[in-house]
N, C-alpha and C. Protein backbone atom coordinates (compact mmCIF):
# COMPACT_ATOMS: atom_id res chain seq x y z
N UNK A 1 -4.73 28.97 -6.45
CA UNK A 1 -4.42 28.61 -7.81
C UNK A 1 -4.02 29.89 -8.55
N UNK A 2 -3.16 29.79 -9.29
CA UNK A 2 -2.11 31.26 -10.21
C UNK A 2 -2.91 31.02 -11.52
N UNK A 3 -3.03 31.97 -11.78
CA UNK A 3 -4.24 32.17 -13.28
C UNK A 3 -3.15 31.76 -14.17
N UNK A 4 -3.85 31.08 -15.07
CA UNK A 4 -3.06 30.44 -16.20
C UNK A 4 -2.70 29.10 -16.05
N UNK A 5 -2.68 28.61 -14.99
CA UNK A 5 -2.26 26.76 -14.47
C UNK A 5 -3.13 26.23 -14.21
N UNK A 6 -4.66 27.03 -14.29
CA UNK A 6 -6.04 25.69 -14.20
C UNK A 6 -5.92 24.16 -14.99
N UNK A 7 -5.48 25.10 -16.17
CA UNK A 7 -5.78 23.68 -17.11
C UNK A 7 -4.38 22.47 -16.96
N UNK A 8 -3.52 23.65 -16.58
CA UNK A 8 -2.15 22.18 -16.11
C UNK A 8 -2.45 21.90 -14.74
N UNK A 9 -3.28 21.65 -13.96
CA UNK A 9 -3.73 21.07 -12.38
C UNK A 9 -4.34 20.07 -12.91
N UNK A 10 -4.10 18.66 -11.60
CA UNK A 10 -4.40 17.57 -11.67
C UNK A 10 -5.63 17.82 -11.18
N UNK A 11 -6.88 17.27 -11.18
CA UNK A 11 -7.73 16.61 -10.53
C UNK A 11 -7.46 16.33 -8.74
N UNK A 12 -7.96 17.20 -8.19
CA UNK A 12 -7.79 17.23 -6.73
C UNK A 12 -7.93 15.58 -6.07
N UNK A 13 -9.21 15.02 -6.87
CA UNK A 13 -9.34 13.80 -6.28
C UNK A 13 -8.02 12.92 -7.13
N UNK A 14 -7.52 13.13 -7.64
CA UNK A 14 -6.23 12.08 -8.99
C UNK A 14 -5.43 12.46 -7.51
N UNK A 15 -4.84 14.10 -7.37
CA UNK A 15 -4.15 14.49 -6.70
C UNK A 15 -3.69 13.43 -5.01
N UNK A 16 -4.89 13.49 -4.78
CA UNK A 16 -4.98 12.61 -3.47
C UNK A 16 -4.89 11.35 -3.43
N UNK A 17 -5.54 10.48 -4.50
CA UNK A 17 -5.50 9.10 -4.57
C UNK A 17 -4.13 8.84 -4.98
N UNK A 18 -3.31 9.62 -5.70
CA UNK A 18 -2.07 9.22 -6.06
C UNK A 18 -1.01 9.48 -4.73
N UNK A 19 -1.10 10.38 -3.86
CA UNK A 19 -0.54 10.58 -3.06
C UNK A 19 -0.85 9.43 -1.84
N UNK A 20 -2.02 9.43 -1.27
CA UNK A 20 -2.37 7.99 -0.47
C UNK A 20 -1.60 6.59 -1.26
N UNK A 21 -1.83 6.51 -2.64
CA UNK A 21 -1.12 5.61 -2.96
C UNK A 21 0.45 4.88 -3.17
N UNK A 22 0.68 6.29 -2.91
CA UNK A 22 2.08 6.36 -3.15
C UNK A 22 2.98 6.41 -1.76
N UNK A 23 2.25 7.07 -0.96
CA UNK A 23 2.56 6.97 0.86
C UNK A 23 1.83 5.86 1.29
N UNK A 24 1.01 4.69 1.13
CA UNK A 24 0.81 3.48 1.96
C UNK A 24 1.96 2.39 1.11
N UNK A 25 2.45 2.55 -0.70
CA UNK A 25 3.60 2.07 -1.00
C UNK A 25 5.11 1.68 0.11
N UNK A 26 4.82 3.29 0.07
CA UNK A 26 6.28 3.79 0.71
C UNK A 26 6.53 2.62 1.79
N UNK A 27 4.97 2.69 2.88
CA UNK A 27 5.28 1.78 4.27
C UNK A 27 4.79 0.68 4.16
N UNK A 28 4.35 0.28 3.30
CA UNK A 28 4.33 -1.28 2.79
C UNK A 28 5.57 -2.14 2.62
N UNK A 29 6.16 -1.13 2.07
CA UNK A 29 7.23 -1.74 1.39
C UNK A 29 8.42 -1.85 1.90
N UNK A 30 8.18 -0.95 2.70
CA UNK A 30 9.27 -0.82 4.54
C UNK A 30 10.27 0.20 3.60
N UNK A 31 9.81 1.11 3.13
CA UNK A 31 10.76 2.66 3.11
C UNK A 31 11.26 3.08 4.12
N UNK A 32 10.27 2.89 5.65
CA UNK A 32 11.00 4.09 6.30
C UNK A 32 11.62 3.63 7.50
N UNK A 33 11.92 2.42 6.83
CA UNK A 33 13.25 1.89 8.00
C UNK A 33 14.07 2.18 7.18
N UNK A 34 14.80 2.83 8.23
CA UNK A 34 16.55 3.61 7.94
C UNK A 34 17.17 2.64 8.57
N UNK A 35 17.30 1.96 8.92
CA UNK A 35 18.91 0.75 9.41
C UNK A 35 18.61 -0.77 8.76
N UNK A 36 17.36 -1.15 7.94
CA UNK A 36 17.86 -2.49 7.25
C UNK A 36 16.90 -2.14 5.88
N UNK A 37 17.27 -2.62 5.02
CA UNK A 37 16.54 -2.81 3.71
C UNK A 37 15.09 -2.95 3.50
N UNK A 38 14.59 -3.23 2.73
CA UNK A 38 12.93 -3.64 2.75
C UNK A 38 13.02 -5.13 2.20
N UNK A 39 14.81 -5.59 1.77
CA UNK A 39 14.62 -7.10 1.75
C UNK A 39 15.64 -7.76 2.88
N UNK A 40 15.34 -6.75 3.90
CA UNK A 40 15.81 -7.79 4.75
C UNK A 40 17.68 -7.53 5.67
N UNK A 41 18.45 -6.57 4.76
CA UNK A 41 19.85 -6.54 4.64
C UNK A 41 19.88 -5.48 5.99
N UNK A 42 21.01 -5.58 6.90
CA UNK A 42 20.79 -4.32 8.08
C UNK A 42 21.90 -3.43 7.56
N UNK A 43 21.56 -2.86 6.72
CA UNK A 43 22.40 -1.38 6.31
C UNK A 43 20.84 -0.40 5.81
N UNK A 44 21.09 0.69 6.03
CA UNK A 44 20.15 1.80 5.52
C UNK A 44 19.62 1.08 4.02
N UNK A 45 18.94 1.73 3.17
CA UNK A 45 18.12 1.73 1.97
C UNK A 45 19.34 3.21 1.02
N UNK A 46 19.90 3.48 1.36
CA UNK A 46 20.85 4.59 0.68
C UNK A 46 21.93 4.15 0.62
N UNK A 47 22.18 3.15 1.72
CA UNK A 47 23.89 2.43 2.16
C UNK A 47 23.75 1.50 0.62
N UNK A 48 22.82 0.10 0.76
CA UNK A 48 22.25 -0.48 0.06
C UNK A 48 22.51 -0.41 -1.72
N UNK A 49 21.25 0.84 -2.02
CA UNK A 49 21.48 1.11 -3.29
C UNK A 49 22.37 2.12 -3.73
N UNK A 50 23.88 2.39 -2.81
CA UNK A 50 24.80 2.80 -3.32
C UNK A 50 26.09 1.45 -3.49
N UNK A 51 25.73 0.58 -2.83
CA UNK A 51 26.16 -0.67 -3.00
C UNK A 51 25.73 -1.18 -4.29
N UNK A 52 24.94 -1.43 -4.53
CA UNK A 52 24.40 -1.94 -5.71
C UNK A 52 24.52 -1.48 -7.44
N UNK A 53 24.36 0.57 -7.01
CA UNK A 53 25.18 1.43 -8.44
C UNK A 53 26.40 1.00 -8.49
N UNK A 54 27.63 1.00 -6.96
CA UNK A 54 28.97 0.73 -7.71
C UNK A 54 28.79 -0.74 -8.34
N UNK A 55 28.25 -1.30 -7.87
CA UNK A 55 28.32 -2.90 -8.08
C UNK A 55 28.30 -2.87 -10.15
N UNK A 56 27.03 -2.38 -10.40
CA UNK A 56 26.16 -2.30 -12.08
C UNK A 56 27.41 -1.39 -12.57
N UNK A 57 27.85 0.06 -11.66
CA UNK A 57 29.16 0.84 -12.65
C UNK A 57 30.30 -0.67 -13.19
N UNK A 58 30.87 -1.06 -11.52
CA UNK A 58 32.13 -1.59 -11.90
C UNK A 58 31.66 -2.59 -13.10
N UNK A 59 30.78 -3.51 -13.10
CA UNK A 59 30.56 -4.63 -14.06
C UNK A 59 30.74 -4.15 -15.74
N UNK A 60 29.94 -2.75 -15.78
CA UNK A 60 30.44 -1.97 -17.02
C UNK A 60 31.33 -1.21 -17.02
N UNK A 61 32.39 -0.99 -16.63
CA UNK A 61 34.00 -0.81 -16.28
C UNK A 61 33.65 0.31 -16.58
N UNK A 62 32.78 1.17 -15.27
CA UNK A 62 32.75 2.75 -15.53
C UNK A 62 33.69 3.30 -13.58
N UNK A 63 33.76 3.94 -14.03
CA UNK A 63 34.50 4.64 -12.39
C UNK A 63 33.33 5.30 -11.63
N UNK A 64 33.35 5.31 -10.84
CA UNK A 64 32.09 6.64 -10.07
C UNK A 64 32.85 7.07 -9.19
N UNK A 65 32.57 8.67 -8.87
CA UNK A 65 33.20 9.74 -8.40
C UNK A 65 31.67 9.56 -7.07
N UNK A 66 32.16 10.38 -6.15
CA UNK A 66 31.01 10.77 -4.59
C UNK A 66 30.16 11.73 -5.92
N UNK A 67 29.97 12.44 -6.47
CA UNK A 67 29.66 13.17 -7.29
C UNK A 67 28.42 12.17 -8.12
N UNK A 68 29.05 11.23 -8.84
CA UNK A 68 28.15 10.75 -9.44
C UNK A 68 27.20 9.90 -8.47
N UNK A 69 27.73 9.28 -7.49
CA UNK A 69 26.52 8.93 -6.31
C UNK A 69 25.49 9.66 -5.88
N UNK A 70 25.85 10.73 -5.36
CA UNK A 70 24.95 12.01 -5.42
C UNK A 70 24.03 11.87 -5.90
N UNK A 71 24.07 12.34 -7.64
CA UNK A 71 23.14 12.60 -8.59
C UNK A 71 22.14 11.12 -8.95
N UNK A 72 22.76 10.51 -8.49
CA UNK A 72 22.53 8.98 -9.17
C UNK A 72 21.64 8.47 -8.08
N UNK A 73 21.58 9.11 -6.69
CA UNK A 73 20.75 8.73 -5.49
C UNK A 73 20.04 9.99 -5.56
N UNK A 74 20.33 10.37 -5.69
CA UNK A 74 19.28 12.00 -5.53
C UNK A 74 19.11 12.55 -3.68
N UNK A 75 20.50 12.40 -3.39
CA UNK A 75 21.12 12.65 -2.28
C UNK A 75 22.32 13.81 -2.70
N UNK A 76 22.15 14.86 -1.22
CA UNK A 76 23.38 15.79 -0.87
C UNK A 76 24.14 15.33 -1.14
N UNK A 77 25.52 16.26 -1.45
CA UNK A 77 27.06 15.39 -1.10
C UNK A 77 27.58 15.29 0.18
N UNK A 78 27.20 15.95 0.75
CA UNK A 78 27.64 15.57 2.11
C UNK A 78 27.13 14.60 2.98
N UNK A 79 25.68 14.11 2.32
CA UNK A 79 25.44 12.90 2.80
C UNK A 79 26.36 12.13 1.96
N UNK A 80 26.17 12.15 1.09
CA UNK A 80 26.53 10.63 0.23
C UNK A 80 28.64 10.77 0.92
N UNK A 81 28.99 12.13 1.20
CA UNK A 81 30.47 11.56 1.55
C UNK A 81 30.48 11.33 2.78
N UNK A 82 29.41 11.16 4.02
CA UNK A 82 29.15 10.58 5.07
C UNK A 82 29.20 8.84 4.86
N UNK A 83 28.25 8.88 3.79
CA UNK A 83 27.80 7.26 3.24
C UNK A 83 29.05 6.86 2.44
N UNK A 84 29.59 7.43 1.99
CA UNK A 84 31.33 6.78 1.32
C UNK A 84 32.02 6.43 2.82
N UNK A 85 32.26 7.68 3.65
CA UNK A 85 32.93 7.33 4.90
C UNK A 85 32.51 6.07 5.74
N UNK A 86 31.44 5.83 5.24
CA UNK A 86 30.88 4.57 6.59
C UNK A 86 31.36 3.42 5.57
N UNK A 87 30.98 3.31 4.38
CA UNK A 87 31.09 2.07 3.22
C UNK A 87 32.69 1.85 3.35
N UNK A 88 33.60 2.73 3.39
CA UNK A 88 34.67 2.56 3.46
C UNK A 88 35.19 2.21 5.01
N UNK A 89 34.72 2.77 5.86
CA UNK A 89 35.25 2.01 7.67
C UNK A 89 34.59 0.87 7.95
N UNK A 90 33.68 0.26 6.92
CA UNK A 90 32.82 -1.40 7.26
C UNK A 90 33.63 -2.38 6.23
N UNK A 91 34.71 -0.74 5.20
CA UNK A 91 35.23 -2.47 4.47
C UNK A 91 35.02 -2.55 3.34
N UNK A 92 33.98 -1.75 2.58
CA UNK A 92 32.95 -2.18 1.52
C UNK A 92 33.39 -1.46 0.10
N UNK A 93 34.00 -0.18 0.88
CA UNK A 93 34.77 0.30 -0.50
C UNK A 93 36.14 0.93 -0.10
N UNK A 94 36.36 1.44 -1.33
CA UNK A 94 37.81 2.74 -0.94
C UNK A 94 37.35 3.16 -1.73
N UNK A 95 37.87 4.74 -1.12
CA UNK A 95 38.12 5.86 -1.86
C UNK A 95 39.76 6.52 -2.46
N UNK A 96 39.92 6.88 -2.92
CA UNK A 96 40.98 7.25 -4.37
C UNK A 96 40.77 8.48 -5.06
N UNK A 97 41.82 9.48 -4.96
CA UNK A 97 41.97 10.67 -5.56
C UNK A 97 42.10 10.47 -6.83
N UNK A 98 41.27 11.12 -7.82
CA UNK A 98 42.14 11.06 -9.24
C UNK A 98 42.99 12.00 -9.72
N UNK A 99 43.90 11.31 -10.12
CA UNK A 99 45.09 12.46 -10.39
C UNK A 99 44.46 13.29 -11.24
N UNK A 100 43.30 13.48 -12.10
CA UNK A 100 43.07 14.81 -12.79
C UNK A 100 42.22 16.14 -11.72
N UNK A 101 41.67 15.21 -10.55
CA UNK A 101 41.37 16.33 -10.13
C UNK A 101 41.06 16.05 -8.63
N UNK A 102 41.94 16.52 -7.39
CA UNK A 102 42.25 16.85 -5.87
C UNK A 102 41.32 16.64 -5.47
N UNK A 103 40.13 17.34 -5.99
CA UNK A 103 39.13 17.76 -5.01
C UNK A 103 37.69 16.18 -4.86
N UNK A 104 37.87 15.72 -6.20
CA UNK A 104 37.15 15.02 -6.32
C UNK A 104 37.27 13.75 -5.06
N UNK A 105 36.24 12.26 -5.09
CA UNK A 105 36.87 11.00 -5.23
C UNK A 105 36.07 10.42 -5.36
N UNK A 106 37.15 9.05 -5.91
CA UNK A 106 36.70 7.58 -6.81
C UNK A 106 36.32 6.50 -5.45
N UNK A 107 35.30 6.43 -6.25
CA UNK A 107 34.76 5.23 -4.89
C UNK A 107 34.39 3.63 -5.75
N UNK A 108 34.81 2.99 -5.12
CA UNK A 108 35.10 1.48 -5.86
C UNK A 108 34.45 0.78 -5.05
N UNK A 109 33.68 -0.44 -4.75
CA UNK A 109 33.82 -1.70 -4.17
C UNK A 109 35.18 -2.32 -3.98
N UNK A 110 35.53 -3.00 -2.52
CA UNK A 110 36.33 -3.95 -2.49
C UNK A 110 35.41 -5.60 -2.55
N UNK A 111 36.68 -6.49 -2.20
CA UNK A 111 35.83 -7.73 -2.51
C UNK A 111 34.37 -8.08 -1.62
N UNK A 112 34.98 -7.40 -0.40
CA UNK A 112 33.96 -7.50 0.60
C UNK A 112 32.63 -6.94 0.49
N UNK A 113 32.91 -5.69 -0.06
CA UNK A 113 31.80 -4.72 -0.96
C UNK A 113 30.81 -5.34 -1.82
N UNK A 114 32.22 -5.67 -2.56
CA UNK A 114 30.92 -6.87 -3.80
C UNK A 114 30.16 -8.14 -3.64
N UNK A 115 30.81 -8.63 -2.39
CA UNK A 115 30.39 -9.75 -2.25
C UNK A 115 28.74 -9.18 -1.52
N UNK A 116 28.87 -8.36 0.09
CA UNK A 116 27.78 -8.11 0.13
C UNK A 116 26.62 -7.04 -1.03
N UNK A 117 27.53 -6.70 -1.64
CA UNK A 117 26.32 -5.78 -2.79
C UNK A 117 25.45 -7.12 -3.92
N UNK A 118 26.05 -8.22 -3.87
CA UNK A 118 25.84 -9.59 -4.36
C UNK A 118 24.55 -9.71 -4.15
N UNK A 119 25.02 -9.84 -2.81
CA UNK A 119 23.96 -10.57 -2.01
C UNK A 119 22.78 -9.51 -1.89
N UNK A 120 23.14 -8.26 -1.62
CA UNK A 120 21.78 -7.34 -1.76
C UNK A 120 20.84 -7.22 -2.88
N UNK A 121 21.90 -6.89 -4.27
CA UNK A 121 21.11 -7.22 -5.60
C UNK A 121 20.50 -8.86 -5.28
N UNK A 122 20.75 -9.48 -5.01
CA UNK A 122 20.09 -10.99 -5.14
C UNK A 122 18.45 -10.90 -4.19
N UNK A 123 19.11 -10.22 -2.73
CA UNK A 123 17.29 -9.82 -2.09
C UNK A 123 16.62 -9.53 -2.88
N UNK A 124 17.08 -8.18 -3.37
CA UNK A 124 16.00 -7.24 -4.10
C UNK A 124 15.29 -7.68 -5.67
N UNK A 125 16.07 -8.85 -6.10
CA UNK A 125 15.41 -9.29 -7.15
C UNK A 125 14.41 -10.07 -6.53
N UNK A 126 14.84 -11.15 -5.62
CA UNK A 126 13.89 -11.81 -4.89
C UNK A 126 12.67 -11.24 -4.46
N UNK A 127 12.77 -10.08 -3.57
CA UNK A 127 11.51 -9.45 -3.51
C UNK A 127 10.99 -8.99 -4.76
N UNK A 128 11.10 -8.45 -5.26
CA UNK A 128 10.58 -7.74 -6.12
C UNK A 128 9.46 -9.12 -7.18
N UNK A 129 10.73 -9.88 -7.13
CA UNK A 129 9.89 -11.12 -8.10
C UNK A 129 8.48 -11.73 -6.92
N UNK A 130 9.00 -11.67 -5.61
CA UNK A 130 7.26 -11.77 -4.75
C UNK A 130 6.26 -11.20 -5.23
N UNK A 131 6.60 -9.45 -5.18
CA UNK A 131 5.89 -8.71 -5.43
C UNK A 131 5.40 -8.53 -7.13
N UNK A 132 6.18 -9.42 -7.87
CA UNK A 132 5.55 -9.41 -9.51
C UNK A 132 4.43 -10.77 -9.12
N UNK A 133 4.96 -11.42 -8.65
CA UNK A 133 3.94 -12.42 -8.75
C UNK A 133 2.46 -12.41 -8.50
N UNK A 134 2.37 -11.37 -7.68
CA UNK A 134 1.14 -10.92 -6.89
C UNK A 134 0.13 -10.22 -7.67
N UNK A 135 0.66 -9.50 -9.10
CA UNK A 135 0.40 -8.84 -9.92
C UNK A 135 -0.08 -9.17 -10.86
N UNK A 136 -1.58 -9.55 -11.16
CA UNK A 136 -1.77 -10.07 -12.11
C UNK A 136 -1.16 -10.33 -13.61
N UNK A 137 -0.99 -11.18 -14.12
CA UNK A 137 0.14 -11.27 -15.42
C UNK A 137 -0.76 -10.31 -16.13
N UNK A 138 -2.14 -10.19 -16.92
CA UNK A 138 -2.21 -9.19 -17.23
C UNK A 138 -2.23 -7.84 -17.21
N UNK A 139 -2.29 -7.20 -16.24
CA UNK A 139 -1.92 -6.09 -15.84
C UNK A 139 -0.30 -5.49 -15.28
N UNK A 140 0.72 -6.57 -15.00
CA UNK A 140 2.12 -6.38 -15.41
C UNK A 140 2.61 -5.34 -15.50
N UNK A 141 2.40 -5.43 -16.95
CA UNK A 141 2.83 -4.49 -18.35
C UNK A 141 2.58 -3.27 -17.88
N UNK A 142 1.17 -2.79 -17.64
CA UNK A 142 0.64 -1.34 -17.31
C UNK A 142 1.20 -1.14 -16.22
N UNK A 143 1.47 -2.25 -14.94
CA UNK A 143 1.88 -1.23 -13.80
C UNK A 143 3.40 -0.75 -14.20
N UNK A 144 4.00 -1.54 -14.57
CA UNK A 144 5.34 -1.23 -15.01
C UNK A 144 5.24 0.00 -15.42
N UNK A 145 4.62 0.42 -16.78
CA UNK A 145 4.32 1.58 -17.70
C UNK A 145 4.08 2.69 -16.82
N UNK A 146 2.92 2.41 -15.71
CA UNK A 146 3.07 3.69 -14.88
C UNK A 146 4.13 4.00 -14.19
N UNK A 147 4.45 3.03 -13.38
CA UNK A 147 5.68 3.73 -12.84
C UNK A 147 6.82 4.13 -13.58
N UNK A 148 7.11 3.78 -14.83
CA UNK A 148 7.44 4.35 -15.88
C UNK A 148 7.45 5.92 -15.69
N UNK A 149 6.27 6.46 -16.02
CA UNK A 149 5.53 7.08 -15.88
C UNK A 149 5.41 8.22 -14.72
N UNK A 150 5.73 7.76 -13.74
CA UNK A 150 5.79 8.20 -12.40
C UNK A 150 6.92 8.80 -12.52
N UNK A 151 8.31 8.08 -12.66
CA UNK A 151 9.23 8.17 -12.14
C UNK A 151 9.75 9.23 -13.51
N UNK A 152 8.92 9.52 -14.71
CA UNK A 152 9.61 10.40 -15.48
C UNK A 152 9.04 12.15 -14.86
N UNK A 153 7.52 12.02 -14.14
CA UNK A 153 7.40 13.32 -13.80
C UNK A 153 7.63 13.38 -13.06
N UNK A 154 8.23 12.83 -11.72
CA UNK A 154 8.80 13.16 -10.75
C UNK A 154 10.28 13.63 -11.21
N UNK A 155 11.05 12.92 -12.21
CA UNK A 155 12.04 13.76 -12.47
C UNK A 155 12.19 14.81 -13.48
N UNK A 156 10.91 15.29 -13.69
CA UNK A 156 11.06 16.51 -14.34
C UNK A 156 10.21 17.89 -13.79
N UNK A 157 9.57 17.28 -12.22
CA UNK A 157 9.68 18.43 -11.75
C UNK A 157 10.77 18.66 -10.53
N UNK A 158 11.19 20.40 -9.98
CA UNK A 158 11.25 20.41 -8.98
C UNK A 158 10.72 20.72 -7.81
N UNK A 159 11.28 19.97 -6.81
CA UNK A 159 10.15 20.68 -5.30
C UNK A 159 10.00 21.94 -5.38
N UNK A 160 9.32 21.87 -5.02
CA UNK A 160 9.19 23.90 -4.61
C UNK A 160 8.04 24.65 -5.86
N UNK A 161 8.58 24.17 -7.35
CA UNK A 161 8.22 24.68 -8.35
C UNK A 161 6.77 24.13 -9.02
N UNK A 162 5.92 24.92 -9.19
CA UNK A 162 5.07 24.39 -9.71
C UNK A 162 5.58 23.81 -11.23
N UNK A 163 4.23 23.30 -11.88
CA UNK A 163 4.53 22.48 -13.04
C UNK A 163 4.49 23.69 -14.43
């Protein structure tokens, strides 16, 4: 421990129970199958919910660049232009230079794209509504709030860096 960060340290036991909790999530929930969904779809969990961002961009008539996939998955670019290259040789999208700038590209859904990104957003509500049901109606609200919660300090730290 670095003098001066006692008082910003979690609770060793918080520390652990949140981590057990958060890693029996992960494989509950079938995270760490890499070739079908956790509802079911046989494409990766990255293939998936990059299907699903273009799907929510195009509906609000925004463009997405490999760039904004990236940031938006919290994936390399060289993965995510691996994962454009496959989305585009199954069919699912194209890619498109924009004339303001060479280096970039625009990645779209085709029909085929949307139709299966359809159908994926439609699993994942489905599950998810399993998994609300299970949840007591009063308590809901709070789990929501935490992961709320979760998902704001996880994105405001980085690996490596303490808090």
């Amino acid at each position: 421990m670095r003098a001066g960060h006692a008082a910003a340290e979690a609770p060793h036991q918080d520390v652990e129970d949140l981590r057990a909790h958060v890693q029996e999530f992960v494989r509950r929930f079938g995270l760490l199958v890499t070739r079908e969904t956790p509802c079911g779809f046989p494409v990766s969990p990255s293939y998936a919910h990059a299907l699903m961002l273009l799907l929510r961009r195009g509906a609000e008539g925004l463009t997405t660049l490999q760039t904004d996939l990236a940031a938006r998955l919290g994936i390399d670019k060289s993965n995510v232009a691996r994962l454009c290259e496959r989305m585009v040789d199954a069919g699912h999208a194209v890619q498109t230079v924009p004339p303001t700038d060479g280096r970039s590209r625009l990645v779209a859904l085709t029909a085929k794209g949307t139709r299966l990104a359809q159908r994926i957003e439609q699993g994942s509500r489905d599950r998810f509504s399993a998994v609300t049901i299970k949840i007591p109606a009063g308590k809901r609200r709070a789990v929501i709030a935490a992961l709320a919660d979760l998902n704001a300090a996880v994105a405001s730290t980085v690996m490596g860096e303490e808090p």
